[in-house]
Protein backbone atom coordinates (compact mmCIF):
# COMPACT_ATOMS: atom_id res chain seq x y z
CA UNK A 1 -4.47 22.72 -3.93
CA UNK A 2 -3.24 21.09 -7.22
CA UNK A 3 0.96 21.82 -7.88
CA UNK A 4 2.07 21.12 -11.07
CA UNK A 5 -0.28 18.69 -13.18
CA UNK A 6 -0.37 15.55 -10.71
CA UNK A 7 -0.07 17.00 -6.77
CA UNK A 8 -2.56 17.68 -4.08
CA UNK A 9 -1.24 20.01 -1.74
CA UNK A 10 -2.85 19.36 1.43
CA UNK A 11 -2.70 23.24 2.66
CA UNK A 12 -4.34 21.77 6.48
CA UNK A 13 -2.65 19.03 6.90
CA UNK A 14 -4.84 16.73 7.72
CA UNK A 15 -3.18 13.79 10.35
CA UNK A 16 -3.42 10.52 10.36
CA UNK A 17 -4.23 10.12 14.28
CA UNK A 18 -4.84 6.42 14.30
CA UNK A 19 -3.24 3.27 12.77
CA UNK A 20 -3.46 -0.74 12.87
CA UNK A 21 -1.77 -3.47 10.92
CA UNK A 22 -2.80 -7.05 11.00
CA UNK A 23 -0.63 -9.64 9.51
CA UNK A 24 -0.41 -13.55 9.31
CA UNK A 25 2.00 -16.23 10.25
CA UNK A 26 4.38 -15.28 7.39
CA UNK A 27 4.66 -11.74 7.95
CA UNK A 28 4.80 -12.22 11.72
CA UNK A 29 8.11 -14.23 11.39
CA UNK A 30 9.72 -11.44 9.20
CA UNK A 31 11.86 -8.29 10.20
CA UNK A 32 9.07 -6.24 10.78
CA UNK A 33 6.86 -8.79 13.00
CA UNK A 34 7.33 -6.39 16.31
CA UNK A 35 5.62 -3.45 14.37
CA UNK A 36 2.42 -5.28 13.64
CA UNK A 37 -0.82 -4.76 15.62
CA UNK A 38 -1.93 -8.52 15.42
CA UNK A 39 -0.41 -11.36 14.09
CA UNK A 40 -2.38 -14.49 12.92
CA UNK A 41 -0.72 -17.90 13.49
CA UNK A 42 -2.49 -19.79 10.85
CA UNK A 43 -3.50 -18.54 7.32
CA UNK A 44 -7.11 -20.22 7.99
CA UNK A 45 -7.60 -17.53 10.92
CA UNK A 46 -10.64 -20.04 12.08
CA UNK A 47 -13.06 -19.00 9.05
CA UNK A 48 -14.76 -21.53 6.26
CA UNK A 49 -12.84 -20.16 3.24
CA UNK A 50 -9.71 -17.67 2.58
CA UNK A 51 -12.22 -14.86 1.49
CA UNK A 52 -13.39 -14.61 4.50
CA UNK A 53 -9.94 -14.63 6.20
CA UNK A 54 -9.07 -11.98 4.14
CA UNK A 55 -11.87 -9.93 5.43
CA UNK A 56 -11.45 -10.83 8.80
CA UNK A 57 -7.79 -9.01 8.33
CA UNK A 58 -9.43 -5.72 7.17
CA UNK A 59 -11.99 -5.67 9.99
CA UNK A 60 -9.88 -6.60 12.79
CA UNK A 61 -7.38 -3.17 11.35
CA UNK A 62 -10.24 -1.09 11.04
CA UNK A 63 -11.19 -1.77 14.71
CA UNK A 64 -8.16 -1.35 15.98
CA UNK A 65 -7.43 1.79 14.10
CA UNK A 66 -10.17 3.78 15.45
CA UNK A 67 -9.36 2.00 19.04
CA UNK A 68 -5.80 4.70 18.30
CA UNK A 69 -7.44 7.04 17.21
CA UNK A 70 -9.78 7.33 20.34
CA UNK A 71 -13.14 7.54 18.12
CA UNK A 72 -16.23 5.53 18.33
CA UNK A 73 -17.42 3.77 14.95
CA UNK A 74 -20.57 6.18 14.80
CA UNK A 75 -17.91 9.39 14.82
CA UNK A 76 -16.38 8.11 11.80
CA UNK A 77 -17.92 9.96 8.83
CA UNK A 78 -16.04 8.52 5.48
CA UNK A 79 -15.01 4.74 4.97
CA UNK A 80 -12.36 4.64 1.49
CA UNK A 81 -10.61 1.35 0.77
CA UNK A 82 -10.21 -1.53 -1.57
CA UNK A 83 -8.85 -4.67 -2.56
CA UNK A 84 -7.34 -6.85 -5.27
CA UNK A 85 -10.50 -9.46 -5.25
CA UNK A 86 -13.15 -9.33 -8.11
CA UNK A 87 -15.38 -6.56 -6.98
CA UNK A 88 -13.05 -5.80 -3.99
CA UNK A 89 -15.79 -7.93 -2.03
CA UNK A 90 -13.05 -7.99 1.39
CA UNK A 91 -13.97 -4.32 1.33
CA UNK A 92 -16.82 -4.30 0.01
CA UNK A 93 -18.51 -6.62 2.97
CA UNK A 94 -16.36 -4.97 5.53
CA UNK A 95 -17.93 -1.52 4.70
CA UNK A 96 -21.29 -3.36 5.74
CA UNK A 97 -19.49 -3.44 8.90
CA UNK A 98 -17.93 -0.51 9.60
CA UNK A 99 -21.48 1.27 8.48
CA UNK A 100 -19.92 4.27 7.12
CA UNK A 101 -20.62 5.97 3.71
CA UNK A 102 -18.32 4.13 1.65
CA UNK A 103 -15.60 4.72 -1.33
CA UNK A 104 -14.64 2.12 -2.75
CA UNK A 105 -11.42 1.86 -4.92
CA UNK A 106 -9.00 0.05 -7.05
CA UNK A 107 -5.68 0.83 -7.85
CA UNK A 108 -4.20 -3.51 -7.08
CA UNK A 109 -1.48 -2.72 -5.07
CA UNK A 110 -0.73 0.57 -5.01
CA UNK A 111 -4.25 0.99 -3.40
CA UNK A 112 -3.08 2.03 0.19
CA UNK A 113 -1.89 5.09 -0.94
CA UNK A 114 -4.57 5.86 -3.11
CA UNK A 115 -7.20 5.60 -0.14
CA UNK A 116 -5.03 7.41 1.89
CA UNK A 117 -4.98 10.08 -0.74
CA UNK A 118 -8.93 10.23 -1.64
CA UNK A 119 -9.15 10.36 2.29
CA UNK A 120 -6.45 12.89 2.86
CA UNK A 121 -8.07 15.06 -0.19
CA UNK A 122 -11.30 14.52 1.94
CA UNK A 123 -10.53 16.00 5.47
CA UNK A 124 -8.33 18.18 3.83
CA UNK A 125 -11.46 19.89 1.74
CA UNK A 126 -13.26 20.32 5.05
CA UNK A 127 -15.80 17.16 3.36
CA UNK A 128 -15.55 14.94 6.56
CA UNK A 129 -14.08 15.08 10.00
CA UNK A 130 -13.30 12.16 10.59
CA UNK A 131 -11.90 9.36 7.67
CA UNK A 132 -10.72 5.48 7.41
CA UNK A 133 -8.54 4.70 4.38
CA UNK A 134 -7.46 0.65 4.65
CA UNK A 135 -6.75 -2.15 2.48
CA UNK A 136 -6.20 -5.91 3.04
CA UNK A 137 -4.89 -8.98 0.63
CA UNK A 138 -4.39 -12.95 1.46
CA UNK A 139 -2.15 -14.89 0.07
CA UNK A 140 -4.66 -17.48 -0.91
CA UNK A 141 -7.37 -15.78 -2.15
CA UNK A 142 -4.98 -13.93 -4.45
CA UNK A 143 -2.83 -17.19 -5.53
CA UNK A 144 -6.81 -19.01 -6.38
CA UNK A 145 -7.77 -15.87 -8.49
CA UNK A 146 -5.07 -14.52 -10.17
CA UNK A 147 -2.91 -18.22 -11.00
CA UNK A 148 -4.04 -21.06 -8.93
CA UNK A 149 -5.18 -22.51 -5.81
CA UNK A 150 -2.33 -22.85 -3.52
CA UNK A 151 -3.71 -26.23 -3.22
CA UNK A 152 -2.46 -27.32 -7.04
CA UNK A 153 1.08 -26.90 -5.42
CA UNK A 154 1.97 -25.11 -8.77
CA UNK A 155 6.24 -24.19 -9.62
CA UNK A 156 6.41 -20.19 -10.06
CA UNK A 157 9.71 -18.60 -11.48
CA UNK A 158 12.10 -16.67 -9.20
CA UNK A 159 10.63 -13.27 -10.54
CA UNK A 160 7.35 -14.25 -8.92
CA UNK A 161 6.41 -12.75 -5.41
CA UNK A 162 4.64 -13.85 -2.48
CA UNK A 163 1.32 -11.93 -1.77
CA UNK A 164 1.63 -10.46 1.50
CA UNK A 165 -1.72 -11.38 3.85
CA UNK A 166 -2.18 -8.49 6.15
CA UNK A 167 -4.73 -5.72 6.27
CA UNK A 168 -3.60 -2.06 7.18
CA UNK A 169 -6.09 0.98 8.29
CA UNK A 170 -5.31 4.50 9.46
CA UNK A 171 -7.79 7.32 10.73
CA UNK A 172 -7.43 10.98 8.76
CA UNK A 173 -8.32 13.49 11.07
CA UNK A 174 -8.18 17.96 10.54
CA UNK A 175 -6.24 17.68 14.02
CA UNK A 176 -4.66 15.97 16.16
CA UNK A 177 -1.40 13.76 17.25
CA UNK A 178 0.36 11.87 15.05
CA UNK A 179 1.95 12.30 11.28
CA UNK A 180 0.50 14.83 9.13
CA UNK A 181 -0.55 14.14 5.65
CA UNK A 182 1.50 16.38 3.40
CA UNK A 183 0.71 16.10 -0.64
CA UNK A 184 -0.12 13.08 -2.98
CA UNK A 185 0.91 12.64 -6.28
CA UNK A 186 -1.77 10.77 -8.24
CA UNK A 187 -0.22 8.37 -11.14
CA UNK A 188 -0.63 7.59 -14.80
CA UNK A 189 -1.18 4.34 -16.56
CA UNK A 190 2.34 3.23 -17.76
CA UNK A 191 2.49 -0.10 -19.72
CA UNK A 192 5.53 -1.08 -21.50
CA UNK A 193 4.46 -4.39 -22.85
CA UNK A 194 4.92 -6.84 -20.63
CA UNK A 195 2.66 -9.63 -19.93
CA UNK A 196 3.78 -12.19 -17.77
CA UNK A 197 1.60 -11.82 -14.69
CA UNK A 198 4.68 -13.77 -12.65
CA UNK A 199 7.26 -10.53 -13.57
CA UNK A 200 5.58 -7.81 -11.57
CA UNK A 201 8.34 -5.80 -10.40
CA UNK A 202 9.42 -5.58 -13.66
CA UNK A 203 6.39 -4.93 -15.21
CA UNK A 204 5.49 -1.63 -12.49
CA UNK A 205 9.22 -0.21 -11.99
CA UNK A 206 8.71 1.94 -15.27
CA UNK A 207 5.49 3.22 -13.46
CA UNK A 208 7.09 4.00 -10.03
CA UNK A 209 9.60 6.09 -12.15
CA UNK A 210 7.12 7.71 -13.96
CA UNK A 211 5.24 8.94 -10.43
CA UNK A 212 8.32 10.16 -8.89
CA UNK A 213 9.97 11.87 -10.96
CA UNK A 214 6.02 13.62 -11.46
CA UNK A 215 6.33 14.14 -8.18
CA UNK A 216 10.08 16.13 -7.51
CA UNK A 217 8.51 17.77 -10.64
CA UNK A 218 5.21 19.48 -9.28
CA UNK A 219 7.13 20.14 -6.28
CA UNK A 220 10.04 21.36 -6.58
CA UNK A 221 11.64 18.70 -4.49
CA UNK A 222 14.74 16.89 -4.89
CA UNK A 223 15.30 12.82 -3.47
CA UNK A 224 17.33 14.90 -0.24
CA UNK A 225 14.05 16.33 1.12
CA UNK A 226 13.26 12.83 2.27
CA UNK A 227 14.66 10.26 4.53
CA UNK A 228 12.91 7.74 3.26
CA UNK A 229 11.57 6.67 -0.34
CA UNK A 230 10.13 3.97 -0.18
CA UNK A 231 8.68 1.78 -3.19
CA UNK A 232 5.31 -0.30 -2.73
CA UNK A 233 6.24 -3.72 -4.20
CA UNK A 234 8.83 -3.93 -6.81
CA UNK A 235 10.76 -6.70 -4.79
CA UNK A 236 14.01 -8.00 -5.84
CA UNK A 237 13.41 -7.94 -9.30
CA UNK A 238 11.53 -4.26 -9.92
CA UNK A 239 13.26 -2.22 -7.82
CA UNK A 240 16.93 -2.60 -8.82
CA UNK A 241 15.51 -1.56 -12.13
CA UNK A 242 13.34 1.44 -11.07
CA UNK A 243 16.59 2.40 -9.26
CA UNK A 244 18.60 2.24 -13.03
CA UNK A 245 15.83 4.37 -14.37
CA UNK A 246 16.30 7.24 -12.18
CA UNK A 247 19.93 7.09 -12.05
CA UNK A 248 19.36 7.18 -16.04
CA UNK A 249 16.96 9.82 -16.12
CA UNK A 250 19.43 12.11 -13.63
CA UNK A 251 17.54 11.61 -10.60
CA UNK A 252 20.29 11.48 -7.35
CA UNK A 253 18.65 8.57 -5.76
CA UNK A 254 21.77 8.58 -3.74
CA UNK A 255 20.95 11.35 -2.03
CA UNK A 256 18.14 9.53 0.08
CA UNK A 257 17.54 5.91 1.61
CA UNK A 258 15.66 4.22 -1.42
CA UNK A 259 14.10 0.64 -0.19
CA UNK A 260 10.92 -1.13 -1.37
CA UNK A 261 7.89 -2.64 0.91
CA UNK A 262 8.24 -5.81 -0.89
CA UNK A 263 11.70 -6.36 0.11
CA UNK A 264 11.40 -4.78 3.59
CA UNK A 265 8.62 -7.07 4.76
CA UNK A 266 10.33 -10.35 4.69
CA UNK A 267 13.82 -12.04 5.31
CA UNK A 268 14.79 -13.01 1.67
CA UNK A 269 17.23 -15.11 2.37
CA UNK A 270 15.55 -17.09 5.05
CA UNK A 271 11.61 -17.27 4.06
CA UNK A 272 10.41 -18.54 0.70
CA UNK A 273 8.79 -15.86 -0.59
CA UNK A 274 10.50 -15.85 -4.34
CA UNK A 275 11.15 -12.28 -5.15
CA UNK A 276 9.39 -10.42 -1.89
CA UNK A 277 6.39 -9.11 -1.08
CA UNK A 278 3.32 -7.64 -3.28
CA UNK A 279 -0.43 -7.74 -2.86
CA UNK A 280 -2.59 -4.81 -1.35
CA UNK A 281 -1.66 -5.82 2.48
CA UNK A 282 2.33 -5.06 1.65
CA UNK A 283 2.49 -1.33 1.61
CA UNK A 284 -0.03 -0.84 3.77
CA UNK A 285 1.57 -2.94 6.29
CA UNK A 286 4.77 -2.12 6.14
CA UNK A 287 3.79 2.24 6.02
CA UNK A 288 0.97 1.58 8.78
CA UNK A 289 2.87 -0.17 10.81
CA UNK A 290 7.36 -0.06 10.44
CA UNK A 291 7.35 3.60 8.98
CA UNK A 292 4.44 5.60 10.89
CA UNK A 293 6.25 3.73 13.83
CA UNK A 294 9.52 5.39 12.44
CA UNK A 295 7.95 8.91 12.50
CA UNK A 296 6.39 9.06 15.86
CA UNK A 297 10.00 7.77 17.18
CA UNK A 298 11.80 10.54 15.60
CA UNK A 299 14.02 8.22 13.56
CA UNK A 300 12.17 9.63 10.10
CA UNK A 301 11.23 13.30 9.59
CA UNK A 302 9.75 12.63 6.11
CA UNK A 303 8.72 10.04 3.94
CA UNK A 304 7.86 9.98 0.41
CA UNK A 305 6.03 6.44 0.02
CA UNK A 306 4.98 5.50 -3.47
CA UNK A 307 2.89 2.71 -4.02
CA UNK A 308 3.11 0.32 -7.25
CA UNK A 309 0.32 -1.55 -9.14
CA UNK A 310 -0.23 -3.82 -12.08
CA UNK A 311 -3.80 -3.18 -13.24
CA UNK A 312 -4.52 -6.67 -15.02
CA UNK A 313 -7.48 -9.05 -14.12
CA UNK A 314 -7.62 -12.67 -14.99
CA UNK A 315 -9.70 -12.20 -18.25
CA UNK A 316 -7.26 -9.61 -19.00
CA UNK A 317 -4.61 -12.05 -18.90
CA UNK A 318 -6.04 -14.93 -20.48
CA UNK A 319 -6.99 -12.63 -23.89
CA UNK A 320 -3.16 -11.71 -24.10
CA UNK A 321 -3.42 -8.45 -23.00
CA UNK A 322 -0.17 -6.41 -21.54
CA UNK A 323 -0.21 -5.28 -17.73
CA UNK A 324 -0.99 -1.32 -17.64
CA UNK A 325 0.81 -0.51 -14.14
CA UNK A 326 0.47 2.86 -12.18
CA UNK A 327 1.77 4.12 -8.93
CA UNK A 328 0.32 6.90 -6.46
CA UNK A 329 3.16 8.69 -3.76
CA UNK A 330 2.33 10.06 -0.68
CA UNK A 331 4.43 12.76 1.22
CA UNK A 332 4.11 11.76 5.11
CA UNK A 333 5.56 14.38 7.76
CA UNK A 334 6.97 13.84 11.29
CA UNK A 335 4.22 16.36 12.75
CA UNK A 336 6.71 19.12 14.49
């Protein structure tokens, strides 16, 4: 199953056979609001505090999810997902309930493809049947933990981004309709330095480069054997320079459609959202919902989605430590 020294080759193609996205008010006035399962129109989404909000999101997506994928919640065998709060409690408390035997993870934002892969690697190994991988983020809870309560009304920089507050869940299933599961490429820990938590594109491109160019590595693939790579949340500052990197390190780039969640998610020029999207909820959102959407139309055969993350904490931060960054890729197939 492994290719090359980072791949899983999923030899049964396991299928993702059920998807939902749920989104708030911001992300429902973007491009992508029509692909989105649910969209809240207040931040608040009528709870006592953002945290639970937040997991509101995630258990709304997982419900709907398995409402697609035409399972009951007792069928469901595997639960993997995670967050970017302190002890990714939004999972954490949604596992309680969903009730399934649960995996949690942390990879910050690049942790939708990471479940999916752990999830993937699961049905794939004939270990479950059935399999939820989700994720979630909220623009408050994230803003209060990581810099400050949205409430302090604090200036960021224009390299800053705006923490997407959605919640995205598929189903992983041996069989079935719907886009099949083809490898993952798990990531290494790049860290060049950098340690302004309010440059995060910059800070993960190196590690997005480092992943696919891992990737077209083990494989054997070039950037043409997709028509679509797609970056998890680089935004308008990180991706420009991911996209120097490969053009540096020979990688035709041209060959393919190269975008970036963060920047896909949300009208720039019209919504003030600094540099784009990040957070958890972005990639998930925008792969659960625009591209999966993409796939079952036709309009995308293959997609190669790699999804960034900047591994700090607030302690971290506050002893002066850099921001070690990884990114994990999935390969998601058009099922023929």
């Amino acid at each position: 199953m492994l290719r090359g020294k980072q791949t899983w080759w999923f030899e049964n193609r396991p299928v993702i056979i059920g998807a939902a996205t749920v989104v708030g008010p911001d992300e429902g006035e973007g491009p992508l609001a029509a692909d989105f399962d649910l969209v809240h129109p207040e931040l608040d989404m009528q709870q006592k505090s953002w945290e639970k909000a937040e997991r509101l999101l995630l258990e709304q997506a997982s419900d709907i999810a398995l409402k697609h994928a035409n399972i009951t919640q007792q069928q469901l065998q595997f639960y993997v997902g995670g967050d970017l709060l302190n002890q990714i409690i939004s999972n954490s408390f949604a596992a309680r309930t969903i009730g399934a035997p649960y995996l949690g993870v942390f990879g910050a934002c690049s942790t939708s493809m990471e479940s999916l892969a752990v999830a993937s690697l699961i049905v794939n190994s004939g270990s479950g049947e059935y399999v939820l991988a989700g994720t979630c983020s909220h623009n408050c809870t994230v803003e209060k933990q990581f810099r400050y309560p949205t409430e302090y009304g604090s200036q960021k920089p224009p390299t800053a981004q705006y923490t997407v507050t959605g919640a995205g869940a598929v189903v992983v299933a041996p069989q079935g309709g719907g886009p099949v599961v083809e490898c993952a490429t798990i990531g290494k820990i790049v860290d060049l330095g950098i340690k302004d938590p309010f440059n995060m594109g910059s800070a993960m491109a190196p590690a997005a480069v480092d992943t696919i160019k891992a990737h077209f590595s083990d494989t054997g693939r070039e950037p043409k054997d997709y028509d679509l790579i797609v970056t998890g949340d680089l935004a308008s500052v990180g991706h420009p320079i991911a996209k120097d990197l490969l053009i540096r390190d020979g990688v035709p780039m041209d060959q393919t459609v190269f975008n970036d969640c963060g920047l896909m998610i949300y009208d720039l020029q019209k919504q003030s959202v600094q540099a784009g999207g990040s957070g958890c909820g972005c990639s998930a959102v925008v792969t659960y919902g625009n591209i999966l959407k993409r796939l079952e139309r036709g309009d995308l055969n293959r997609v190669l989605v790699v999804a960034t993350g900047a591994l700090l904490s607030p302690l971290s931060y506050q002893q002066g430590e850099s921001i070690p960054c990884i990114a994990h890729a999935v390969s998601i197939e058009r099922e023929h």
